[in-house]
Protein backbone atom coordinates (compact mmCIF):
# COMPACT_ATOMS: atom_id res chain seq x y z
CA UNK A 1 0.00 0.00 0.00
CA UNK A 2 2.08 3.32 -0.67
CA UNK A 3 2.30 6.37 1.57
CA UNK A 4 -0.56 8.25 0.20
CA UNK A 5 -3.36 5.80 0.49
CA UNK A 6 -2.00 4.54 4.23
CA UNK A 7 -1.91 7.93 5.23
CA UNK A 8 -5.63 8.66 3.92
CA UNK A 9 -6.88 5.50 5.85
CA UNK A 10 -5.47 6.89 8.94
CA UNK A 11 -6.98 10.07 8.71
CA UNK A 12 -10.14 9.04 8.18
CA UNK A 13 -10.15 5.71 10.63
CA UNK A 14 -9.07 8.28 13.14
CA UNK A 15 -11.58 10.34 12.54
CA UNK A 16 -14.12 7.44 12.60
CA UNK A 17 -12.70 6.54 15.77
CA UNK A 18 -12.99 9.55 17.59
CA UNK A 19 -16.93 10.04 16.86
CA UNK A 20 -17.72 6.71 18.72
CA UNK A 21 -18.13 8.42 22.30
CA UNK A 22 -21.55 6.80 22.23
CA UNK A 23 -20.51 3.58 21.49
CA UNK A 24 -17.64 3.41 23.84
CA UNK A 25 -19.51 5.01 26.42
CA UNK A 26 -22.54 2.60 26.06
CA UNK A 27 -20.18 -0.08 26.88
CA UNK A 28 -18.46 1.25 29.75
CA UNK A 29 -18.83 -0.96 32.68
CA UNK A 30 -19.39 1.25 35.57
CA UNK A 31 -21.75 3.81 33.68
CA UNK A 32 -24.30 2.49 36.18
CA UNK A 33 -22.28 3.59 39.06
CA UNK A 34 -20.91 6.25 38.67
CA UNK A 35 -24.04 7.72 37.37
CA UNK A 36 -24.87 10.87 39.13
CA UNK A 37 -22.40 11.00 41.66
CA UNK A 38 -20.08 13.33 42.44
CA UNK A 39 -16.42 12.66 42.00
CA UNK A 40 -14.24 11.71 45.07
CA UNK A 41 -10.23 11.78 45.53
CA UNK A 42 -10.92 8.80 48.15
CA UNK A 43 -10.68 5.09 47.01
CA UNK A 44 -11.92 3.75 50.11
CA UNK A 45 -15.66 4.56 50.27
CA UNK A 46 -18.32 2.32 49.97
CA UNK A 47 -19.31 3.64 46.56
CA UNK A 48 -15.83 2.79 45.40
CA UNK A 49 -15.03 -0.02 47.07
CA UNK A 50 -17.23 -2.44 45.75
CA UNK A 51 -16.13 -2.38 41.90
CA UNK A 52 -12.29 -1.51 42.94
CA UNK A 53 -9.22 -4.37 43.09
CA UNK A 54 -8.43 -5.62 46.29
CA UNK A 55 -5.58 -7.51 44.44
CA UNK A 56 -2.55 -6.29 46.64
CA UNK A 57 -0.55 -6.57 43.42
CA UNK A 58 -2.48 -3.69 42.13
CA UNK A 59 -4.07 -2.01 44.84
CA UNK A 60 -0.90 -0.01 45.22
CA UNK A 61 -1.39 1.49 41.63
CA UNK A 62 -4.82 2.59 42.16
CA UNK A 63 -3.22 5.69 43.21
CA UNK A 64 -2.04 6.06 39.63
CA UNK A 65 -4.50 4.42 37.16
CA UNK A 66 -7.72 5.92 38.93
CA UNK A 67 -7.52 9.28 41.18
CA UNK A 68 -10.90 9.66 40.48
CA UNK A 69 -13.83 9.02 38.35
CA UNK A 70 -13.36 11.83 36.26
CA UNK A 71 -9.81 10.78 35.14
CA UNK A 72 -10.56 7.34 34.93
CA UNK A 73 -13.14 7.49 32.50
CA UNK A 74 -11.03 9.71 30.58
CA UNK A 75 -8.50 6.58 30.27
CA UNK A 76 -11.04 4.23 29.42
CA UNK A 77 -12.62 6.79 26.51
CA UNK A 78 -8.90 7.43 25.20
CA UNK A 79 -7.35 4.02 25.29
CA UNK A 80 -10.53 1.94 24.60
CA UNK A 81 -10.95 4.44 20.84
CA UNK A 82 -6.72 3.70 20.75
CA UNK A 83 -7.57 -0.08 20.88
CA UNK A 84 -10.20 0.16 18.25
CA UNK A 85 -8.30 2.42 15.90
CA UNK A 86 -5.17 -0.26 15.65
CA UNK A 87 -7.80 -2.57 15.28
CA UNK A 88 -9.92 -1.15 12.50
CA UNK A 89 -6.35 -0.59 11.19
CA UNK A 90 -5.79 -4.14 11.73
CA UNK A 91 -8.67 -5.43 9.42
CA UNK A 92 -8.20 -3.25 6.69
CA UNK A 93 -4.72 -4.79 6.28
CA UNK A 94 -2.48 -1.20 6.87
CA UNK A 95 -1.92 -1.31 10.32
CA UNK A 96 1.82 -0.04 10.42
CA UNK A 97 3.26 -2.87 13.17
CA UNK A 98 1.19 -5.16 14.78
CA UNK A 99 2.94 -3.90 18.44
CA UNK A 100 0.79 -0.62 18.35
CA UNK A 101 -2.02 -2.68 18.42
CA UNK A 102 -0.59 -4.74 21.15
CA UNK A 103 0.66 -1.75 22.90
CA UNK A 104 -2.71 -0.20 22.79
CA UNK A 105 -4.39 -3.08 24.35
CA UNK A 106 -1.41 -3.60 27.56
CA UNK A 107 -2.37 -0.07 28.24
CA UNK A 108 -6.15 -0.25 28.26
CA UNK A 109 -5.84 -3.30 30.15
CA UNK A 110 -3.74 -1.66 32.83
CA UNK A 111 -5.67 1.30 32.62
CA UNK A 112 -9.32 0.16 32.26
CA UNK A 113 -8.94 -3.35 33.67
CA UNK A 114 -6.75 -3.57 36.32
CA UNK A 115 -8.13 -1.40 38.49
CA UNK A 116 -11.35 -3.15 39.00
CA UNK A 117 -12.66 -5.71 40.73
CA UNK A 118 -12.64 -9.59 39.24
CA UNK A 119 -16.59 -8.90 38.77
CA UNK A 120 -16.40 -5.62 36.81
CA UNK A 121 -13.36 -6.56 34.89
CA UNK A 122 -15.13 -9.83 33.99
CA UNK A 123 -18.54 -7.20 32.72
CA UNK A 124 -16.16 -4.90 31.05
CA UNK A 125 -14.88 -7.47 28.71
CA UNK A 126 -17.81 -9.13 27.68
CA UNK A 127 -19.53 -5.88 26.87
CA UNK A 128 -16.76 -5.17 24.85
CA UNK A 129 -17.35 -8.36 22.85
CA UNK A 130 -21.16 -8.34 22.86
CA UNK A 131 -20.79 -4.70 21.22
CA UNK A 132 -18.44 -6.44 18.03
CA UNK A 133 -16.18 -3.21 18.15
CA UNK A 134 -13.56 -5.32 18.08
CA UNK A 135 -12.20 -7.95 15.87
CA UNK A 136 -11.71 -11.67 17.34
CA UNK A 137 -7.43 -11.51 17.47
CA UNK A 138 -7.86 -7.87 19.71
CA UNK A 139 -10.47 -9.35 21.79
CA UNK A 140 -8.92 -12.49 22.18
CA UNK A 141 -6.12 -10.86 23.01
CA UNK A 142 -7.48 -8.36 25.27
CA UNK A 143 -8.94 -11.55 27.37
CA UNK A 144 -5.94 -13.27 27.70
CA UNK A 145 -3.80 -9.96 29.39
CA UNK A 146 -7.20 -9.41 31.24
CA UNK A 147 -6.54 -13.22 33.01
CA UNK A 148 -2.81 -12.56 33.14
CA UNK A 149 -3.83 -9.67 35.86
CA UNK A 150 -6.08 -11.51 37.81
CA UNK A 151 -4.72 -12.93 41.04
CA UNK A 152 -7.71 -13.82 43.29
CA UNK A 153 -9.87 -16.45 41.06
CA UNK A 154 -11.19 -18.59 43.67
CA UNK A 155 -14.62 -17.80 44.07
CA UNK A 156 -17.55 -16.59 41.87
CA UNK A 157 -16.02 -13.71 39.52
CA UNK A 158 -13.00 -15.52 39.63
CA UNK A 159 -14.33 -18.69 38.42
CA UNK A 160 -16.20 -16.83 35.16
CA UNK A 161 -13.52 -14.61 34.13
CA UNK A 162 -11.33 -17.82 34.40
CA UNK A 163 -13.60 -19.46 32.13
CA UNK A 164 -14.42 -16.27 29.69
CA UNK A 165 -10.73 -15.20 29.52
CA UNK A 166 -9.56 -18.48 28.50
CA UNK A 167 -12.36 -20.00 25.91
CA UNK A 168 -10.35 -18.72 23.32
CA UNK A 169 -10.27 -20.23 19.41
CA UNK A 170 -7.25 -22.21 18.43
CA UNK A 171 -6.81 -20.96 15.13
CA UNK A 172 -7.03 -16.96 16.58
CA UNK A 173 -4.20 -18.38 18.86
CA UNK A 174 -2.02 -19.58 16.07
CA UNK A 175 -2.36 -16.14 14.08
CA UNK A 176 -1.90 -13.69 17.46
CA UNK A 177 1.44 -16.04 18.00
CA UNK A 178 2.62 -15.91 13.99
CA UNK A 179 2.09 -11.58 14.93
CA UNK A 180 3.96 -11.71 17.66
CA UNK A 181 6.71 -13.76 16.69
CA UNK A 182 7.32 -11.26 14.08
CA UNK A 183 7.03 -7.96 15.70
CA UNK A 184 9.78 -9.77 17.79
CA UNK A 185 11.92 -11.22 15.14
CA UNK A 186 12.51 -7.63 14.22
CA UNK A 187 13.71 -6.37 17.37
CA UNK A 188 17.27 -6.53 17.05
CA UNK A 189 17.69 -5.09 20.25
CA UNK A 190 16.27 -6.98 23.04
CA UNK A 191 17.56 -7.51 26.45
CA UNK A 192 17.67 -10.96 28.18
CA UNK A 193 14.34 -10.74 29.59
CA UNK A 194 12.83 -10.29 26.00
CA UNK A 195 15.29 -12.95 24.50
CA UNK A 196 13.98 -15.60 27.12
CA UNK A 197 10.32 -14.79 25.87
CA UNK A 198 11.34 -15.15 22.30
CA UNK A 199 12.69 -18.22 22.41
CA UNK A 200 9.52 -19.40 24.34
CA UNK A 201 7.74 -17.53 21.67
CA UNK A 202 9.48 -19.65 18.99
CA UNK A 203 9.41 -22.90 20.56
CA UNK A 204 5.48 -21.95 21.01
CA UNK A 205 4.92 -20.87 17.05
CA UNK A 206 6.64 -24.14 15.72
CA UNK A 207 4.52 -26.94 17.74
CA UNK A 208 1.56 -24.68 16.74
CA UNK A 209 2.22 -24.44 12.86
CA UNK A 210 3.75 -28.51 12.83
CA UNK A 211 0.55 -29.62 15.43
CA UNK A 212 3.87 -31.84 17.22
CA UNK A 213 3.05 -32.49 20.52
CA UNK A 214 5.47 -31.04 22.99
CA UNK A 215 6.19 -31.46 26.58
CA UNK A 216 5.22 -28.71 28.85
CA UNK A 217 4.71 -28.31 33.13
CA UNK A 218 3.20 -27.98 36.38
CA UNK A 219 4.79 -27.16 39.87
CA UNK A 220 2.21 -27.89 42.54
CA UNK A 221 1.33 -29.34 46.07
CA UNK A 222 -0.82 -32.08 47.45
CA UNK A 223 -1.72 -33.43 50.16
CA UNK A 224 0.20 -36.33 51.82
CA UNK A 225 -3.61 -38.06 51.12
CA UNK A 226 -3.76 -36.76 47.97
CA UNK A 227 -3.07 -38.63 44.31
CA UNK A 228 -1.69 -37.22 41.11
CA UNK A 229 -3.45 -39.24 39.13
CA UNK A 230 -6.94 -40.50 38.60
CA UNK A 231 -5.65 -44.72 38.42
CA UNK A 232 -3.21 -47.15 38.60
CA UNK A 233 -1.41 -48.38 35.72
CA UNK A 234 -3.24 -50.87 35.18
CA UNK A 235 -6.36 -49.27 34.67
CA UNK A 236 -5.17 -47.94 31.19
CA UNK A 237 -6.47 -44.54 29.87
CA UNK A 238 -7.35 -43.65 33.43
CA UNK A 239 -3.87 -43.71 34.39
CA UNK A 240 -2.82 -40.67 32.60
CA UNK A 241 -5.46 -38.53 34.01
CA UNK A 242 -4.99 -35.59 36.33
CA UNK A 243 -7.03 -36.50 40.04
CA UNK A 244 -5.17 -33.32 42.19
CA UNK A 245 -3.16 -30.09 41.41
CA UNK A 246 -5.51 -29.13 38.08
CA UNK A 247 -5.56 -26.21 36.53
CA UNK A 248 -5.72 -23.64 33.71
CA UNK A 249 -1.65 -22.55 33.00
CA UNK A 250 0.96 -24.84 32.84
CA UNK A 251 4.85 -23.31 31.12
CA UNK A 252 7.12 -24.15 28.38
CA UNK A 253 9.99 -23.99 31.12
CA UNK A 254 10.51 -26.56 33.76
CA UNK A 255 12.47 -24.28 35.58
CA UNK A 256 9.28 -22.01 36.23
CA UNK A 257 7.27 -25.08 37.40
CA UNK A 258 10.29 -25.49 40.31
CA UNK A 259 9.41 -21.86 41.62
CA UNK A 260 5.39 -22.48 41.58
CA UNK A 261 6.06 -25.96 43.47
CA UNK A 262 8.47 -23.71 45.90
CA UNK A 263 5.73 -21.19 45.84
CA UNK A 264 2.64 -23.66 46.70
CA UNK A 265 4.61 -25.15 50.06
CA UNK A 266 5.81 -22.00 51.15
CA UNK A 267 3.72 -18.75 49.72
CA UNK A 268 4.56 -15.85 52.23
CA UNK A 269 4.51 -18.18 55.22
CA UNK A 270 7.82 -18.26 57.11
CA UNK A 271 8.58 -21.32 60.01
CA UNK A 272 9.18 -20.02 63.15
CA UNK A 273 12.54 -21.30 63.45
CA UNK A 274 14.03 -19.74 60.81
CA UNK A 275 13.02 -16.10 61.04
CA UNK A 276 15.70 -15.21 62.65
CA UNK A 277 18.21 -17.78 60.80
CA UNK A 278 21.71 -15.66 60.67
CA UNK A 279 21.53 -16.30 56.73
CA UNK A 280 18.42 -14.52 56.26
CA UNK A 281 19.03 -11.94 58.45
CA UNK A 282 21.99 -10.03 56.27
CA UNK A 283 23.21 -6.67 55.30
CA UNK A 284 23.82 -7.54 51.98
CA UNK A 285 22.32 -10.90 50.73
CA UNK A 286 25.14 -11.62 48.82
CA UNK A 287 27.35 -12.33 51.79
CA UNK A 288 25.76 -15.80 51.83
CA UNK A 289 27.04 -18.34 50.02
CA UNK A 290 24.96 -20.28 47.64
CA UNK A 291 25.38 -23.86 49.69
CA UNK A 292 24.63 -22.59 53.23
CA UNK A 293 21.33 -20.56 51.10
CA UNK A 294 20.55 -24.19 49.58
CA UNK A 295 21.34 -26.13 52.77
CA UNK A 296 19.05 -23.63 54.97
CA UNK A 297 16.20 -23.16 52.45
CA UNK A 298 16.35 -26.92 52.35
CA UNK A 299 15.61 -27.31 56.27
CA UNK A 300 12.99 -24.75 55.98
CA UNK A 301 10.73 -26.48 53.04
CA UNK A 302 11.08 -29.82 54.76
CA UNK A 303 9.88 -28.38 57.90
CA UNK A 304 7.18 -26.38 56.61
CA UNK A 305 6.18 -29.62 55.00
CA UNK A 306 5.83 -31.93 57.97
CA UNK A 307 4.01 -29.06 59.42
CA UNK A 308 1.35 -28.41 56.82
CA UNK A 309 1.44 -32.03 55.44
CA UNK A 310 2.10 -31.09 51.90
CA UNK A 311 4.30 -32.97 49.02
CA UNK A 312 5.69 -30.69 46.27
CA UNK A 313 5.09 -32.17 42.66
CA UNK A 314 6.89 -31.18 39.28
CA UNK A 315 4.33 -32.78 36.52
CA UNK A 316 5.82 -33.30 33.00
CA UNK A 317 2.59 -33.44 30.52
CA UNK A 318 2.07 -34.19 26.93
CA UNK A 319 0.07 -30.91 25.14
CA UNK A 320 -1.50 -31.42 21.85
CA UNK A 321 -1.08 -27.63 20.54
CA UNK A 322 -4.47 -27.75 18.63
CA UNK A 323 -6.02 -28.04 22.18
CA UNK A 324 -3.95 -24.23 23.81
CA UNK A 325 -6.38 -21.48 23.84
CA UNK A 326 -3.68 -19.14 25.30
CA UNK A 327 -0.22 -18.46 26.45
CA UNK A 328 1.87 -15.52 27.48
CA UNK A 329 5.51 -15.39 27.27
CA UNK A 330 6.40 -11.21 28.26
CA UNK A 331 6.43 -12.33 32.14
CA UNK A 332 9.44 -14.74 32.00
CA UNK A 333 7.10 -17.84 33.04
CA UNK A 334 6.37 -18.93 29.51
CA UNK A 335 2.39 -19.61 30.16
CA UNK A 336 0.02 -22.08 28.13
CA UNK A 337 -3.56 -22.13 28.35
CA UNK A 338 -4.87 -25.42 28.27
CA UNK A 339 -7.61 -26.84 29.62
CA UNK A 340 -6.46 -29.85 32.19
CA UNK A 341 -8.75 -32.59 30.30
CA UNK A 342 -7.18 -31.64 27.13
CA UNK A 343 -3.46 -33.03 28.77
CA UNK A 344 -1.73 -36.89 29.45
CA UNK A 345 -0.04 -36.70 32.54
CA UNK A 346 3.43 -38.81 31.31
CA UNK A 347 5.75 -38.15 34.63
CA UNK A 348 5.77 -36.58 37.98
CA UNK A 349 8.26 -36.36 40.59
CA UNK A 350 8.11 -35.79 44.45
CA UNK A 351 11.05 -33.46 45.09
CA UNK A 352 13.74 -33.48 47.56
CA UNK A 353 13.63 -30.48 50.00
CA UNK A 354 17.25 -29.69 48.57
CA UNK A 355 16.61 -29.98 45.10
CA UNK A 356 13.29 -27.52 45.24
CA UNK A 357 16.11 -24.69 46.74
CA UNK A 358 18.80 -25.23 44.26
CA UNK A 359 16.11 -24.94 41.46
CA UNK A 360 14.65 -22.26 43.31
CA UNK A 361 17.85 -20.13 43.69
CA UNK A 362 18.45 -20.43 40.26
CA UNK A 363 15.17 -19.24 38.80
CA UNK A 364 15.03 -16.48 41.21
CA UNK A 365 18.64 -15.03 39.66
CA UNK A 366 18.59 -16.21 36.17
CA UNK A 367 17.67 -12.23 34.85
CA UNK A 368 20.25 -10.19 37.50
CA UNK A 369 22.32 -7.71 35.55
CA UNK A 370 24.93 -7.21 37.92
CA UNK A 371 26.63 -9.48 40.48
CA UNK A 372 25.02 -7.37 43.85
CA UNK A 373 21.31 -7.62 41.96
CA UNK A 374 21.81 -11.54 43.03
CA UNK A 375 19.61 -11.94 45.27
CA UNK A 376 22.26 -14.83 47.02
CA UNK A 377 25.56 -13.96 45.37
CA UNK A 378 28.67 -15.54 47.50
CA UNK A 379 28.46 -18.41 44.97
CA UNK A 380 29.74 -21.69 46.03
CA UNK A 381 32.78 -22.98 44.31
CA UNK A 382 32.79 -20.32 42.47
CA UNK A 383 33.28 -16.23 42.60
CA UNK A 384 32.02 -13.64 44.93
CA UNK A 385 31.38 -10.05 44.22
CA UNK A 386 32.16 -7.19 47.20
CA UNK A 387 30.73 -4.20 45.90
CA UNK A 388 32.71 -0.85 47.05
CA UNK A 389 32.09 2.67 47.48
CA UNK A 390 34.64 5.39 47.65
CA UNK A 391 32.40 8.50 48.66
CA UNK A 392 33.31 10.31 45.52
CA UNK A 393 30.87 8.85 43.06
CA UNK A 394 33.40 5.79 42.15
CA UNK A 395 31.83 2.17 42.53
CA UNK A 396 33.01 -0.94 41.64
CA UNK A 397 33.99 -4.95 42.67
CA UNK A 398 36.29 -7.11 43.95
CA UNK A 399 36.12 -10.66 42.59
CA UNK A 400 37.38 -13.42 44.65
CA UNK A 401 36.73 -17.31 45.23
CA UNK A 402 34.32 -17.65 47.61
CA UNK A 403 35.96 -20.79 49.38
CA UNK A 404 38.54 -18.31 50.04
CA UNK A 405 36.72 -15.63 51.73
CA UNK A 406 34.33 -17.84 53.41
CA UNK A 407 35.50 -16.98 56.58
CA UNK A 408 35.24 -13.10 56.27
CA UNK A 409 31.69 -13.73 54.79
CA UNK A 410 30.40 -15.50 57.80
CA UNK A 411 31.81 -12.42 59.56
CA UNK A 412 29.98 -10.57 57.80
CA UNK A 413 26.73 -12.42 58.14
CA UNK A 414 27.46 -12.86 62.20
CA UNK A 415 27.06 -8.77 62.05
CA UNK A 416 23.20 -9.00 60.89
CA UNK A 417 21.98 -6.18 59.59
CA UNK A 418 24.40 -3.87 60.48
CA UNK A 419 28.32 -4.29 59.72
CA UNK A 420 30.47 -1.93 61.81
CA UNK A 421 33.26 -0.08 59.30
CA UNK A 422 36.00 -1.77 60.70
CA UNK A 423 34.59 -5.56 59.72
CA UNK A 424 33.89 -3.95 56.36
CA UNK A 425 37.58 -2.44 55.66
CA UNK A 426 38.81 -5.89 56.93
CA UNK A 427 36.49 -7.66 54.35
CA UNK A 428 37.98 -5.31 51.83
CA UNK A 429 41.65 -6.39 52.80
CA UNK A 430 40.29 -9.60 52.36
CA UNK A 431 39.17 -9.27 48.85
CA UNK A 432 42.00 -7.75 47.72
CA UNK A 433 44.30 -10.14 48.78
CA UNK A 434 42.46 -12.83 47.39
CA UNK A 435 41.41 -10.77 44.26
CA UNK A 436 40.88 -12.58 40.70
CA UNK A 437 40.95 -11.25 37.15
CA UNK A 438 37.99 -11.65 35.28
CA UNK A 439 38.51 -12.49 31.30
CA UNK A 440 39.09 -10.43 28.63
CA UNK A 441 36.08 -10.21 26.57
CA UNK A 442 33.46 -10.39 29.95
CA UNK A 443 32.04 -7.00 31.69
CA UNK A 444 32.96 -6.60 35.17
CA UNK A 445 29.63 -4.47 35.71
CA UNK A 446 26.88 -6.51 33.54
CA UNK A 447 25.72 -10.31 33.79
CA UNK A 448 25.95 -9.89 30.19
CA UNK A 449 28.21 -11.71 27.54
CA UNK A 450 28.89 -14.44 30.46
CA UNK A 451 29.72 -12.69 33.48
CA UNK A 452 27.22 -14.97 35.72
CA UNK A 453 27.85 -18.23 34.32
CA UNK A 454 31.64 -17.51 34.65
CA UNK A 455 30.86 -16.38 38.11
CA UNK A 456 29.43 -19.82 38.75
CA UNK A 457 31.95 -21.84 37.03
CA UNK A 458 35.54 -19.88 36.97
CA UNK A 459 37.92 -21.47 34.61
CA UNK A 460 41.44 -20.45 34.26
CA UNK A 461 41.70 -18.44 37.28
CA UNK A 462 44.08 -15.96 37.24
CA UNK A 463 44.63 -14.64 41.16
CA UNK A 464 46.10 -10.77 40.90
CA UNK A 465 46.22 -9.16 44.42
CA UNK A 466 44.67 -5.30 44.48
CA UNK A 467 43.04 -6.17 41.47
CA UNK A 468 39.71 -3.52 41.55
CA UNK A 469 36.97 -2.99 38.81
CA UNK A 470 35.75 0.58 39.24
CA UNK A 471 33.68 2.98 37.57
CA UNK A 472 31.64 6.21 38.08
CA UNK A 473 28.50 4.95 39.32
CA UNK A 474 26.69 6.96 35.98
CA UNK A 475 29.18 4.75 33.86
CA UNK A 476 27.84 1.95 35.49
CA UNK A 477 24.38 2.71 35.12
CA UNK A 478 25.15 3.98 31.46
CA UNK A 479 26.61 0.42 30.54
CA UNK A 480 23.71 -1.39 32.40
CA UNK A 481 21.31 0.57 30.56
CA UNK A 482 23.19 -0.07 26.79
CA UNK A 483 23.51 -4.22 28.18
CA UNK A 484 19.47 -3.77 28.07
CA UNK A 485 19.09 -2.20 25.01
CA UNK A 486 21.48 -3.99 22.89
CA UNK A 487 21.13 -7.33 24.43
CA UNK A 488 23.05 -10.07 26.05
């Protein structure tokens, strides 16, 4: 299409656009409610409080993506006509990138959606589809990042937004994954979160376009009563259905399944005797070295096991792609949306306490960008980080084997919270007497181009006494920020 006509389209979908404020209005969800009443700065009255999150991941936002009713509505009006414009531009075949589109909807979603309640978000979106302003691929989209939000879904609005959001057409799957894929395959400059999500992305697009069925997971609890599956093996078809730990997402990465099985034994609750454990009691977390972390996280899930009778489960199923009726890959968990009927259950395993921290440690580091981001960083067999601070703006490290500095590391973590100067200089002495190079070709400052897995696995050590990586701390920030944009 060349410039002329494109540009004419615009112009007049635009202006097509902008003259639906009946149309969007008629199918804004809390017309009902907010009808008549005056506008309020407060988000806690009754009025409010019945159609507002009470999702703690968002409540803090409502700040930001309400105020008030005036400015709220003023989102939904703008973002809901930007949604439909991409759209409209969509269908006629000249939308410019398919991101705007996508863009357009993450913003109406967070704007619009999130802020309500499961039972208004759930009214929103079908109101939106009932009215046909948009096309199947943006609504099906639009439902999918509308369950992505959605924390609480156990009980009534839960349940039918679960069931809405995720009733989704195959085929509309395999064409919003074919426009993703290549608004990504363009971006020459992602970072490693969005180079994670491609490759889930790809591995995604091929099963769908071949219709190969692929392996994909589950990390869960049960029980010590419970079953994983329905029968015995001898009981044939039976045997390979799912009796405990169902439900709607599963992940392309068995690495993410490790942290939900973590997750499901030991959510935000804390045992008793380890609250005031010396290794998670720190002034720095990276003082602790990854096998005491292991060993101690270890103890911890085995106890809160015993206490609230509960086996961890990793469950490796077989997904027939024609059966996903949603995914999403931009949160580093590499989602599919299938329904639990529609999978074979081939293997599951019942974790050692040990195992579940190891895995856990790893997925909860694998996107750091420098060594004190870890969130455990004294790495076992391996290289530690002390960060340093001059007072005049310069920062830097001091890389050293951590079965060398052991000793001044459990110093450290005997101080708690708060390390007096003097165990600090000595820690530096320390360091630098013990101080490695790092290889030509790796950045000192970014977990880019190998820095972590080199950190993890040193090869070649070459010890140099004094030997300190400093910058400016802007430098620092300035190289972070071009590791992100240009990739690792």
């Amino acid at each position: 299409m060349d410039k002329k006509k494109r540009k004419l389209i615009e112009t007049e979908t635009r202006t097509e656009v902008n003259g639906l404020d009946e149309e969007v209005y008629n199918v804004f969800s809390l017309k009902d409610v907010l009808a008549n009443k005056p506008l309020r700065k407060e988000l806690t009255t009754e009025d409010f409080a019945k159609f507002l999150t009470s999702d703690n991941r968002w409540y803090g936002e409502l700040e930001t993506t309400f105020k008030d009713s005036r400015s709220y509505f003023e989102n939904y009006d703008t973002k809901l006509k930007e949604v439909i414009y991409y759209d409209r531009l969509y269908t006629l075949g000249c939308l410019r990138e398919f991101k705007d589109l996508s863009v357009a909807i993450k913003d109406f979603v967070r704007y619009a959606i999130t802020p309500l309640s499961n039972e208004y978000r759930y009214r929103q979106v079908k109101l939106i589809e009932d009215s046909e302003l948009l096309s199947a691929i943006s609504l099906t989209a639009l439902k999918i990042k509308t369950y992505n939000i959605c924390d609480n879904l156990r009980n009534e609005w839960g349940d039918r937004i679960t069931r809405y959001c995720t009733d989704n057409d195959n085929n509309i799957i395999i064409e919003l994954v074919e426009e993703e894929y290549k608004t990504k395959s363009n971006n020459s400059s992602m970072n490693l979160k969005e180079h994670i999500s491609f490759q889930e992305l790809k591995l995604l697009r091929e099963k769908l376009k071949t219709g190969e069925k692929f392996k994909i997971y589950r990390g869960f609890s049960i029980k010590d009563t419970d079953r994983v599956r329905q029968g015995l093996k001898c009981d044939g078809d039976i045997y390979y259905l799912q009796s405990a730990g169902t439900g709607l997402s599963y992940t392309l990465n068995e690495s993410v399944a490790w942290y939900f099985a973590h997750r499901s034994i030991c959510g935000e609750y804390y045992d008793e005797d380890f609250k005031d454990n010396r290794y998670y009691n720190t002034e720095e977390s990276w003082y602790v070295p990854t096998d005491k972390y292991i060993e101690t996280k270890g103890r911890e899930i085995s106890a809160v096991r015993d206490k609230k009778s509960l086996k961890p489960i990793i469950c490796e199923y077989e997904c027939d792609p024609k059966k996903i009726t949603g995914y999403f890959v931009d949160s580093e968990e590499g989602e599919v949306i299938i329904k639990p009927e529609d999978l074979k259950v081939i293997h599951y395993d019942i974790p050692h306490s040990n195992t579940i921290a190891e895995k856990y440690w790893d997925s909860i580091n694998k996107s750091c960008l420098n060594p004190v981001s870890l969130v455990f960083g004294a790495i076992a067999n391996g290289l530690t980080a002390l960060t340093t601070y001059d007072g005049n703006g310069e920062a830097g490290y001091i890389f050293a084997e951590t079965e060398r500095v052991r000793d001044t590391l459990e110093e450290l973590i005997d101080c708690g919270r708060e390390v007096d100067d003097y165990t600090k200089r000595n820690a530096v002495n320390v360091f630098f007497e013990n101080s490695v190079e790092i290889p030509d070709g790796i950045s000192p400052f970014v977990f880019g181009n190998g820095l972590f897995e080199y950190m993890k696995n040193p090869t070649n050590i070459k010890r140099r006494k004094n030997q300190h990586y400093q910058q400016n701390i802007k430098k620092i920030r300035k190289n972070l920020n071009s590791a992100k944009k240009k990739g690792f």
